[in-house]
C-alpha atoms as a PDB file:
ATOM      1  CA  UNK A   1      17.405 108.663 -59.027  1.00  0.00           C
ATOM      2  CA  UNK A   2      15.839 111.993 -60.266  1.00  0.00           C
ATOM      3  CA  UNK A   3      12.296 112.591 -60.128  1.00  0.00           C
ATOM      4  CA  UNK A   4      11.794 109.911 -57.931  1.00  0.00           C
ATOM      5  CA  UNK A   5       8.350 110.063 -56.306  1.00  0.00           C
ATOM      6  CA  UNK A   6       7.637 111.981 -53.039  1.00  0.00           C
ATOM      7  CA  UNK A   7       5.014 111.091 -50.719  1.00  0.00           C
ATOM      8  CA  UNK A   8       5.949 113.165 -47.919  1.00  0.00           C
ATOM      9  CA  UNK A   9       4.551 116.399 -48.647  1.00  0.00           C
ATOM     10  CA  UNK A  10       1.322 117.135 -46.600  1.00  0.00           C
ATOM     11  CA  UNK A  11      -1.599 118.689 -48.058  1.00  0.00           C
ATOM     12  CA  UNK A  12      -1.841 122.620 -46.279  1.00  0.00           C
ATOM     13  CA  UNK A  13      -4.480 122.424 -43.527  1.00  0.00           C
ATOM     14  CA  UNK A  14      -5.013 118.469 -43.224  1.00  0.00           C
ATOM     15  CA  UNK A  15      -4.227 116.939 -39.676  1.00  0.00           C
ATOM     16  CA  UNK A  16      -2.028 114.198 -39.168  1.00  0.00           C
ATOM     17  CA  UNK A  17      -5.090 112.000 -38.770  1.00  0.00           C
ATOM     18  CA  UNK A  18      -6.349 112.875 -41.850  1.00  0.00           C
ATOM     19  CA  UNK A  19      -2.704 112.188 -43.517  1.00  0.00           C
ATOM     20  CA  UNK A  20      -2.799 108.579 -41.848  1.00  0.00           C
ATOM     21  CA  UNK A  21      -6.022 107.581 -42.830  1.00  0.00           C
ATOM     22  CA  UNK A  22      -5.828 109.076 -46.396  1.00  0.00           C
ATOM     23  CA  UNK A  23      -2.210 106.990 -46.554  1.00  0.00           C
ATOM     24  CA  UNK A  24      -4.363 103.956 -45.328  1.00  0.00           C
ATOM     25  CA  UNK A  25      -6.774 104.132 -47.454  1.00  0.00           C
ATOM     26  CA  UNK A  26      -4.501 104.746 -50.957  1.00  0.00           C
ATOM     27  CA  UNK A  27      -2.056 101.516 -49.551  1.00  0.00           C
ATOM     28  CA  UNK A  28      -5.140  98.918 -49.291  1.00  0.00           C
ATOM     29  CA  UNK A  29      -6.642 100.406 -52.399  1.00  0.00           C
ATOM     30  CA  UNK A  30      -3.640  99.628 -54.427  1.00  0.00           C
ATOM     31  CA  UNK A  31      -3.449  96.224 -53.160  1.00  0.00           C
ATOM     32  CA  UNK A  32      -6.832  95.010 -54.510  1.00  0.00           C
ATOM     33  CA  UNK A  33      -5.966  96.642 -57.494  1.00  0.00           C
ATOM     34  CA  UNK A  34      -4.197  96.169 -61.452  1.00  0.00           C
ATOM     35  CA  UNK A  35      -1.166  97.542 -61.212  1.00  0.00           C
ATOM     36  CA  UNK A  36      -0.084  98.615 -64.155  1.00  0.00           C
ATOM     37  CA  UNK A  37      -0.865  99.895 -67.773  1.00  0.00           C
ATOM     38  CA  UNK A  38      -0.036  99.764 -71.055  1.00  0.00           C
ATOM     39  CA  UNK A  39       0.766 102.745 -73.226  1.00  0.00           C
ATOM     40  CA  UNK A  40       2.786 103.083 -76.400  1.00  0.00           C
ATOM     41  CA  UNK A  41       4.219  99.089 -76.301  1.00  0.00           C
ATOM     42  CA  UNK A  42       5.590  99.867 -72.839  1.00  0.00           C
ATOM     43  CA  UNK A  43       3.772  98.736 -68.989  1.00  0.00           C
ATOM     44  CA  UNK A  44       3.771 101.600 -66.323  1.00  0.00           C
ATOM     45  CA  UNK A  45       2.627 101.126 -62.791  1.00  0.00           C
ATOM     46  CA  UNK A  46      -0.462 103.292 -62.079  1.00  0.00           C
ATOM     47  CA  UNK A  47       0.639 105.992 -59.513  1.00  0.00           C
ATOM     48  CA  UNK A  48      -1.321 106.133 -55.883  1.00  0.00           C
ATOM     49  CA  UNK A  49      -0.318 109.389 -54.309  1.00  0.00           C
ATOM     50  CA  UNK A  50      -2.523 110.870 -51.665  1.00  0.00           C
ATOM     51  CA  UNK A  51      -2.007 114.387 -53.755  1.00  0.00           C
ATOM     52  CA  UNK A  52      -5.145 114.770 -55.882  1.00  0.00           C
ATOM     53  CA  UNK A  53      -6.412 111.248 -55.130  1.00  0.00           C
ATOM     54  CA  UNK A  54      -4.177 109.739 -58.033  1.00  0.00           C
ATOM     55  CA  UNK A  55      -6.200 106.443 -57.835  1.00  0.00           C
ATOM     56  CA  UNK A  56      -9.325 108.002 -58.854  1.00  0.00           C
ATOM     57  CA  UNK A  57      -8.210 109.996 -61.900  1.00  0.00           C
ATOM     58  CA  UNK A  58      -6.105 110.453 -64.996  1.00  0.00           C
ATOM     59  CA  UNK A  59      -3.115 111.687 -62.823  1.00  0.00           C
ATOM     60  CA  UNK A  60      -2.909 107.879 -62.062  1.00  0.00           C
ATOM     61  CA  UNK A  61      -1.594 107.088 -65.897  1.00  0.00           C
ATOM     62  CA  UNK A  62      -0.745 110.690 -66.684  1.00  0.00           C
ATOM     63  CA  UNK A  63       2.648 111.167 -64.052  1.00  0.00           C
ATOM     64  CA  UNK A  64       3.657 107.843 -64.606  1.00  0.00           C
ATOM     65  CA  UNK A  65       4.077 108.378 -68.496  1.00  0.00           C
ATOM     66  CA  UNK A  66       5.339 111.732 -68.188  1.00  0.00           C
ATOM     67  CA  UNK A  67       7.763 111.152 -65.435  1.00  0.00           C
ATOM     68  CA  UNK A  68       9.451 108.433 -67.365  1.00  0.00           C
ATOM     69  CA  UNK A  69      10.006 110.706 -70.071  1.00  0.00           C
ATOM     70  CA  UNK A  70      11.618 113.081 -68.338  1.00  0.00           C
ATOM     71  CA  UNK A  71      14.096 110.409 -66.825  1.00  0.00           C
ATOM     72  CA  UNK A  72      15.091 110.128 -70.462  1.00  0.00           C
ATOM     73  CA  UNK A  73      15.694 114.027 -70.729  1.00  0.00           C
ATOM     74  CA  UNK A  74      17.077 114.423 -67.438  1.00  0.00           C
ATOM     75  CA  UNK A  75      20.577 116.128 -68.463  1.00  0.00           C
ATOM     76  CA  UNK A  76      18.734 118.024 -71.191  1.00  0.00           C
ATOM     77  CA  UNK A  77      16.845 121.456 -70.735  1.00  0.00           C
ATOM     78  CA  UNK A  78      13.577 120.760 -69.798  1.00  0.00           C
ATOM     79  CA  UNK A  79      10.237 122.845 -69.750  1.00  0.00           C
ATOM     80  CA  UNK A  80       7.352 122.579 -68.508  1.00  0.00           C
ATOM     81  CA  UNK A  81       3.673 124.395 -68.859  1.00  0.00           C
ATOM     82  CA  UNK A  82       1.959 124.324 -66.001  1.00  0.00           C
ATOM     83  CA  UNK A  83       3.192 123.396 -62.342  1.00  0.00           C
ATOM     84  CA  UNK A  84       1.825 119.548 -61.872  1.00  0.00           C
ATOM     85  CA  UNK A  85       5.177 117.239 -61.815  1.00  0.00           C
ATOM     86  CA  UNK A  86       6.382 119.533 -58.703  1.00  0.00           C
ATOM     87  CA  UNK A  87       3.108 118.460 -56.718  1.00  0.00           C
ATOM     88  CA  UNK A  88       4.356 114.190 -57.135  1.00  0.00           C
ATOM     89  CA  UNK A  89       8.456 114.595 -57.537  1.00  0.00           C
ATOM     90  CA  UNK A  90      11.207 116.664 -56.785  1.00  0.00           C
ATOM     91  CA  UNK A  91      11.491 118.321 -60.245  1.00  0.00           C
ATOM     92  CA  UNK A  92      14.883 119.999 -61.758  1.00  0.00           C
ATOM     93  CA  UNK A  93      13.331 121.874 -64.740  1.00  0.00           C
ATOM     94  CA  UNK A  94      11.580 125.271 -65.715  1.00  0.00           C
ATOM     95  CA  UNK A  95       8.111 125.481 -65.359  1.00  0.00           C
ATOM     96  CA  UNK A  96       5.505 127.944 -66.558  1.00  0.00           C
ATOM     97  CA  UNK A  97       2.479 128.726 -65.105  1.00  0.00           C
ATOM     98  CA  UNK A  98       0.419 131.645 -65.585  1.00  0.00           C
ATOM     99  CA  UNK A  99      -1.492 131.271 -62.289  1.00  0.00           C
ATOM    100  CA  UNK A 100       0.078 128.887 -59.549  1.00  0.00           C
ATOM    101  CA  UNK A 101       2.553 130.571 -57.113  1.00  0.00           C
ATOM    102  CA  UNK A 102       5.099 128.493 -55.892  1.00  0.00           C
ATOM    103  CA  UNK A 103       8.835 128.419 -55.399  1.00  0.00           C
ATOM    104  CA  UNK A 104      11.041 128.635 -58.942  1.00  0.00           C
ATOM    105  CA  UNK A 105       7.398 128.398 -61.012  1.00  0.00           C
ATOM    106  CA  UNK A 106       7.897 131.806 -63.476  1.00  0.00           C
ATOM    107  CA  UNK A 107       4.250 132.993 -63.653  1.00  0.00           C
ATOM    108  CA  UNK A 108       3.830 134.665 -66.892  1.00  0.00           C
ATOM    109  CA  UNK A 109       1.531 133.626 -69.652  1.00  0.00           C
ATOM    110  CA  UNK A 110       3.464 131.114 -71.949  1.00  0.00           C
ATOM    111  CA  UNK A 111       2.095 132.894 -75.090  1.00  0.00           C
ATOM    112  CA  UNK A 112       5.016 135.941 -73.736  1.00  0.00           C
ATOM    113  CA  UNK A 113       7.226 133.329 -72.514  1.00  0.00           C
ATOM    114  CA  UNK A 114      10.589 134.189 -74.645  1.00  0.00           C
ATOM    115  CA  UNK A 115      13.707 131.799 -73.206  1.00  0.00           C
ATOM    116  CA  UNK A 116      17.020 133.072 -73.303  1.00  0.00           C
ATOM    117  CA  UNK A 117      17.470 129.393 -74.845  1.00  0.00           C
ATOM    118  CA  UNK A 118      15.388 126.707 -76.012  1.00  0.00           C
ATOM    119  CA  UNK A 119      14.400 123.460 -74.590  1.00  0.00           C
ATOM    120  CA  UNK A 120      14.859 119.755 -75.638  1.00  0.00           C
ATOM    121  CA  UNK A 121      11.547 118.785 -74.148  1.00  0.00           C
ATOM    122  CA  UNK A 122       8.731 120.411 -73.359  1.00  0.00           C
ATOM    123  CA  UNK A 123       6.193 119.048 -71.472  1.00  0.00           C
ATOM    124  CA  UNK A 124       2.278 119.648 -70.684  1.00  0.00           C
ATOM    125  CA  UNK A 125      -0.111 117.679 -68.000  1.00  0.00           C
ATOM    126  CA  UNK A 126      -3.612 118.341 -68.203  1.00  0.00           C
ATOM    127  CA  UNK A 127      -2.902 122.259 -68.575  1.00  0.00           C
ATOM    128  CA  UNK A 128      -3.617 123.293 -72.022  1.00  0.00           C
ATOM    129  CA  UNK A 129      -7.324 122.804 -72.409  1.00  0.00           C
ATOM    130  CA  UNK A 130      -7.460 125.659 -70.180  1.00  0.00           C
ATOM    131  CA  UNK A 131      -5.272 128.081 -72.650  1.00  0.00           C
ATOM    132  CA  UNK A 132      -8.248 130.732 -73.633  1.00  0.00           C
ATOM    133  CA  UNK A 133     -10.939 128.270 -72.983  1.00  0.00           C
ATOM    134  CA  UNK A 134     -11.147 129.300 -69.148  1.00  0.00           C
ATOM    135  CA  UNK A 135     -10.664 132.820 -69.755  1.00  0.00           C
ATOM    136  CA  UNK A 136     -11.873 135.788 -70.138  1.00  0.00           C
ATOM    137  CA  UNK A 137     -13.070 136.684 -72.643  1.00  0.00           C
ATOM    138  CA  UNK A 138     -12.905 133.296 -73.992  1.00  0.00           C
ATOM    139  CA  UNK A 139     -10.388 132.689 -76.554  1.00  0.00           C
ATOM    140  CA  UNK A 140     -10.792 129.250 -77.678  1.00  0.00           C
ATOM    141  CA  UNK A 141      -7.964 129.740 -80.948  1.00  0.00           C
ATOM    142  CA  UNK A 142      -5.429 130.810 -78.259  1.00  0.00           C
ATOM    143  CA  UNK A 143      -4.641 127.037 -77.358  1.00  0.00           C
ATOM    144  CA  UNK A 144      -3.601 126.919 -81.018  1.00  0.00           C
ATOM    145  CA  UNK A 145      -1.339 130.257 -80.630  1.00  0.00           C
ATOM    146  CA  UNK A 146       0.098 128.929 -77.573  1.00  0.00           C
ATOM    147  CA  UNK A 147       1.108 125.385 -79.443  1.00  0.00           C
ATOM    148  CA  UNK A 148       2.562 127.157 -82.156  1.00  0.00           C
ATOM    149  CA  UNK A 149       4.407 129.861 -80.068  1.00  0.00           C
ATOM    150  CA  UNK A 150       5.826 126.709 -78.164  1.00  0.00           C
ATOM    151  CA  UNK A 151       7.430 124.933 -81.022  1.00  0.00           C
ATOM    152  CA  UNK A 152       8.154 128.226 -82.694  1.00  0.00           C
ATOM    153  CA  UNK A 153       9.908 129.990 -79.476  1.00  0.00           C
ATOM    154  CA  UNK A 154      10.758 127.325 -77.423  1.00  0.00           C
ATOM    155  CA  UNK A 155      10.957 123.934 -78.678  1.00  0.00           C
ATOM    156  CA  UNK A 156      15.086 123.466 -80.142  1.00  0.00           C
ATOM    157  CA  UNK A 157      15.939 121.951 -83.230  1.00  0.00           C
ATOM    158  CA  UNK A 158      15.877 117.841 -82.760  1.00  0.00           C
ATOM    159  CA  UNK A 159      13.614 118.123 -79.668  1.00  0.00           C
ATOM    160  CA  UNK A 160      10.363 116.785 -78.463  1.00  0.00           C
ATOM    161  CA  UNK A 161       6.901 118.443 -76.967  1.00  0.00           C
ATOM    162  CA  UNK A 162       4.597 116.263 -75.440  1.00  0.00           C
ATOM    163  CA  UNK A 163       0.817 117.175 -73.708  1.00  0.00           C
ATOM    164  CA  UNK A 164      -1.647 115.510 -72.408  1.00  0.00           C
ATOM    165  CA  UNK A 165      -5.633 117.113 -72.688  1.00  0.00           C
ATOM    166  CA  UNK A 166      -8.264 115.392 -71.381  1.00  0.00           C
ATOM    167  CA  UNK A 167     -11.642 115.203 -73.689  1.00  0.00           C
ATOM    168  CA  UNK A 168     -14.701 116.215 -73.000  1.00  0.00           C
ATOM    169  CA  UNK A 169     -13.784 119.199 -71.921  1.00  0.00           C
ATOM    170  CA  UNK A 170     -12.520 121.948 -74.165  1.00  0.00           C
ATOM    171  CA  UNK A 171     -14.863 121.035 -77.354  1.00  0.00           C
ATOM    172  CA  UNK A 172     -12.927 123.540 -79.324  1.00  0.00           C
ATOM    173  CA  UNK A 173     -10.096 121.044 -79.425  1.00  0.00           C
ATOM    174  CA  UNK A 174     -12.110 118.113 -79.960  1.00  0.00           C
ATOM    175  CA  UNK A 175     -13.182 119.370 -82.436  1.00  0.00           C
ATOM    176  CA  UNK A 176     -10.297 120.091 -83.998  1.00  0.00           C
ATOM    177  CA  UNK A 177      -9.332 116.162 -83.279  1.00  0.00           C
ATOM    178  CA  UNK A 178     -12.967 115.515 -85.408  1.00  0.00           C
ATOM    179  CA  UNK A 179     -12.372 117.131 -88.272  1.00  0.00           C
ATOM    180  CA  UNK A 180      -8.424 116.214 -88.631  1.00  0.00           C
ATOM    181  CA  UNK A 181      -7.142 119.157 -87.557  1.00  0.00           C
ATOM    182  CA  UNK A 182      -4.826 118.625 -84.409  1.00  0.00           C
ATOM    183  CA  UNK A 183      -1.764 120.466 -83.930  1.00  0.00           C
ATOM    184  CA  UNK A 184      -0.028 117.391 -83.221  1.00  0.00           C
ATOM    185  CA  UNK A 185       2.184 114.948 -85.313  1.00  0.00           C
ATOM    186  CA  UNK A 186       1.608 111.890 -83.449  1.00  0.00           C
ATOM    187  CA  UNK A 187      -1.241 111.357 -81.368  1.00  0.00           C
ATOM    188  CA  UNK A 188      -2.517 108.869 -78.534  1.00  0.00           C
ATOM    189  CA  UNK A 189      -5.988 108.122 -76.787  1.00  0.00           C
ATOM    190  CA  UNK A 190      -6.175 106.336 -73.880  1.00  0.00           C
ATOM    191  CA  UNK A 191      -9.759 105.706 -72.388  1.00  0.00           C
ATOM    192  CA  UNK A 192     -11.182 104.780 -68.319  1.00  0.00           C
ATOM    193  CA  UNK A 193     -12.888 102.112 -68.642  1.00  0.00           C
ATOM    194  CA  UNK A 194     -14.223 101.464 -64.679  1.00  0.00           C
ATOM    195  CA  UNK A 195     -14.604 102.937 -61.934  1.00  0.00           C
ATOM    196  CA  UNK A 196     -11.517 101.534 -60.418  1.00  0.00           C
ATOM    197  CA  UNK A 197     -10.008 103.694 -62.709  1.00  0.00           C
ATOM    198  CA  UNK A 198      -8.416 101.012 -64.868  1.00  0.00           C
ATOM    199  CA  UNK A 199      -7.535 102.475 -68.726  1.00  0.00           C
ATOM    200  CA  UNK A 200      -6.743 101.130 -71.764  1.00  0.00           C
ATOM    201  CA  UNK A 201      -4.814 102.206 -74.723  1.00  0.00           C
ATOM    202  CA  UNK A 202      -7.790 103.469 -77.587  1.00  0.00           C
ATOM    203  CA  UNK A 203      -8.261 105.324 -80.532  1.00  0.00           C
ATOM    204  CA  UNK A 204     -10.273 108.676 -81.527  1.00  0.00           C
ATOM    205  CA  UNK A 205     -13.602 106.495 -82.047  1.00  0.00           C
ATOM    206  CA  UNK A 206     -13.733 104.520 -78.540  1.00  0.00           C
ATOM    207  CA  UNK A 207     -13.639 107.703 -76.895  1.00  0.00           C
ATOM    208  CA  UNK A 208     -15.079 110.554 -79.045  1.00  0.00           C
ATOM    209  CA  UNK A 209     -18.286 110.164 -76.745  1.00  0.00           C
ATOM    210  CA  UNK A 210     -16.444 109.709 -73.797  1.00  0.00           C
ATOM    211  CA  UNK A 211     -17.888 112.350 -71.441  1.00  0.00           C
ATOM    212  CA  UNK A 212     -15.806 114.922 -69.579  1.00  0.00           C
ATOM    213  CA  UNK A 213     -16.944 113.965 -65.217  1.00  0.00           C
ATOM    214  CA  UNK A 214     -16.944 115.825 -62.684  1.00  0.00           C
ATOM    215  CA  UNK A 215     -13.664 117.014 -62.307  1.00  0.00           C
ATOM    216  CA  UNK A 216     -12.330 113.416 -63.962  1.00  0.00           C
ATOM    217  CA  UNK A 217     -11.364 112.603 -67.428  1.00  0.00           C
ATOM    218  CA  UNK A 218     -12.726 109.785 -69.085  1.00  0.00           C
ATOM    219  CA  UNK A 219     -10.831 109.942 -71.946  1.00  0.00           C
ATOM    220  CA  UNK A 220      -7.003 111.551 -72.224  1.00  0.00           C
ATOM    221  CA  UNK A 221      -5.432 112.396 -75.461  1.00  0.00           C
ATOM    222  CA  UNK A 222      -1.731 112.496 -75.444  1.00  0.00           C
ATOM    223  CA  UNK A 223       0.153 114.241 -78.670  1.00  0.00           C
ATOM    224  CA  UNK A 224       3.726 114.545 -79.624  1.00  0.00           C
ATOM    225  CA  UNK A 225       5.581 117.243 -82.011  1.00  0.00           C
ATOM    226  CA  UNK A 226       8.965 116.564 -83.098  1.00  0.00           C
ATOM    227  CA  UNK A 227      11.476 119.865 -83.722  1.00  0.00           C
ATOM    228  CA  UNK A 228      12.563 119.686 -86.880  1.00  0.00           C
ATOM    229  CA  UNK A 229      16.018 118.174 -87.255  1.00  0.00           C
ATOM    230  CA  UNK A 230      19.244 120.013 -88.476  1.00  0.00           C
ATOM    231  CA  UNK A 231      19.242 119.730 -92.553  1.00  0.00           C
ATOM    232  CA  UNK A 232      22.934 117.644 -93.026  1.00  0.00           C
ATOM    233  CA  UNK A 233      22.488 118.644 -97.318  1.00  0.00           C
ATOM    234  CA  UNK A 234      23.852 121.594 -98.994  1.00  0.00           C
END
């Protein structure tokens, strides 16, 4: 099946000692563990992949969810901003990303990104809270460019863009969350709730106070915009 998960793929400059002991460790880990989540009426299992540590941070829920989706889409042009999926599956779709040099990844910055065609999903992990925040000089209203430019330029008629943002960290964007203003149509929280990295399906309240760790979400938000469908009046 496409975009199954590969857990081959060593990390550069770690022995093969290191590789068996880190593959130890992740295997009993997951036994003692929940194995799955809930998330938008559906159960996923968490993913434990030795790349990033999966088990201790949002990547556990966030690949899982997002992988799935792009089953769905897999015979449909696919996009997506920011090279993540690549690091946990084979992937078979275009990917942006302004900074990360790898094979087939076009590095440009999406707000110039013009495809010859446009996509029936686009996709975002855990990348846009960097758009202008982590720049310089500091942009924070370029995340909202960047949304727009995506479902504007790149997003076809009838499809679907979905990103995840952690929160707690870009506090331009929660506060655009706060005061009603998110970019997105439909909108899901999803909060950590141990340190065995368990999470549970939440709302803007239960994790508005959530704080951002170090290097690990606490909180995700996940949002969804819809193209607009072809008119079938007139």
């Amino acid at each position: 099946m496409s975009y199954t998960y590969d857990y081959t793929k060593a990390t550069a400059g770690e022995s093969a000692s290191r590789r068996y002991w880190r593959l130890m460790k992740m295997t009993l880990t997951r036994l003692v563990r929940v194995k799955t989540f809930r998330f938008d009426g559906k159960t996923y299992e968490y993913l434990y992949h030795k790349y990033n540590k999966t088990w201790k941070n949002e990547r556990g829920i966030e690949i899982p969810i997002f992988r799935e989706l792009l089953v769905r889409y897999q015979n449909k042009r696919i996009l997506e901003l920011g090279n993540v999926l690549a690091h946990y599956c084979p992937v078979h779709h275009d990917v942006v990303d302004k900074y990360e040099v790898a094979p087939g990844v076009i590095n440009e910055d999406v707000v110039e990104f013009i495809p010859q065609q446009k996509y029936d999903l686009i996709v975002s992990i855990s990348t846009l809270e960097h758009v202008g925040w982590d720049e310089q000089p500091r942009e924070p209203d370029k995340l909202l460019r960047t949304i727009e430019h995506l479902r504007e330029r790149c997003l076809a008629v009838g499809g679907t863009m979905m990103a995840s943002l952690p929160l707690g960290y870009n506090t331009y964007f929660d506060g655009l969350i706060e005061n009603g203003q998110s970019p997105f149509t439909t909108q899901y929280f999803l909060k950590r709730i141990s340190k065995k990295n368990y999470w549970i399906e939440s709302d803007w309240e239960g994790c508005r106070t959530s704080p951002y760790g170090r290097s690990v979400a606490n909180a995700l938000y996940i949002g969804i915009i819809r193209g607009e469908s072809v008119s079938t009046t007139g």
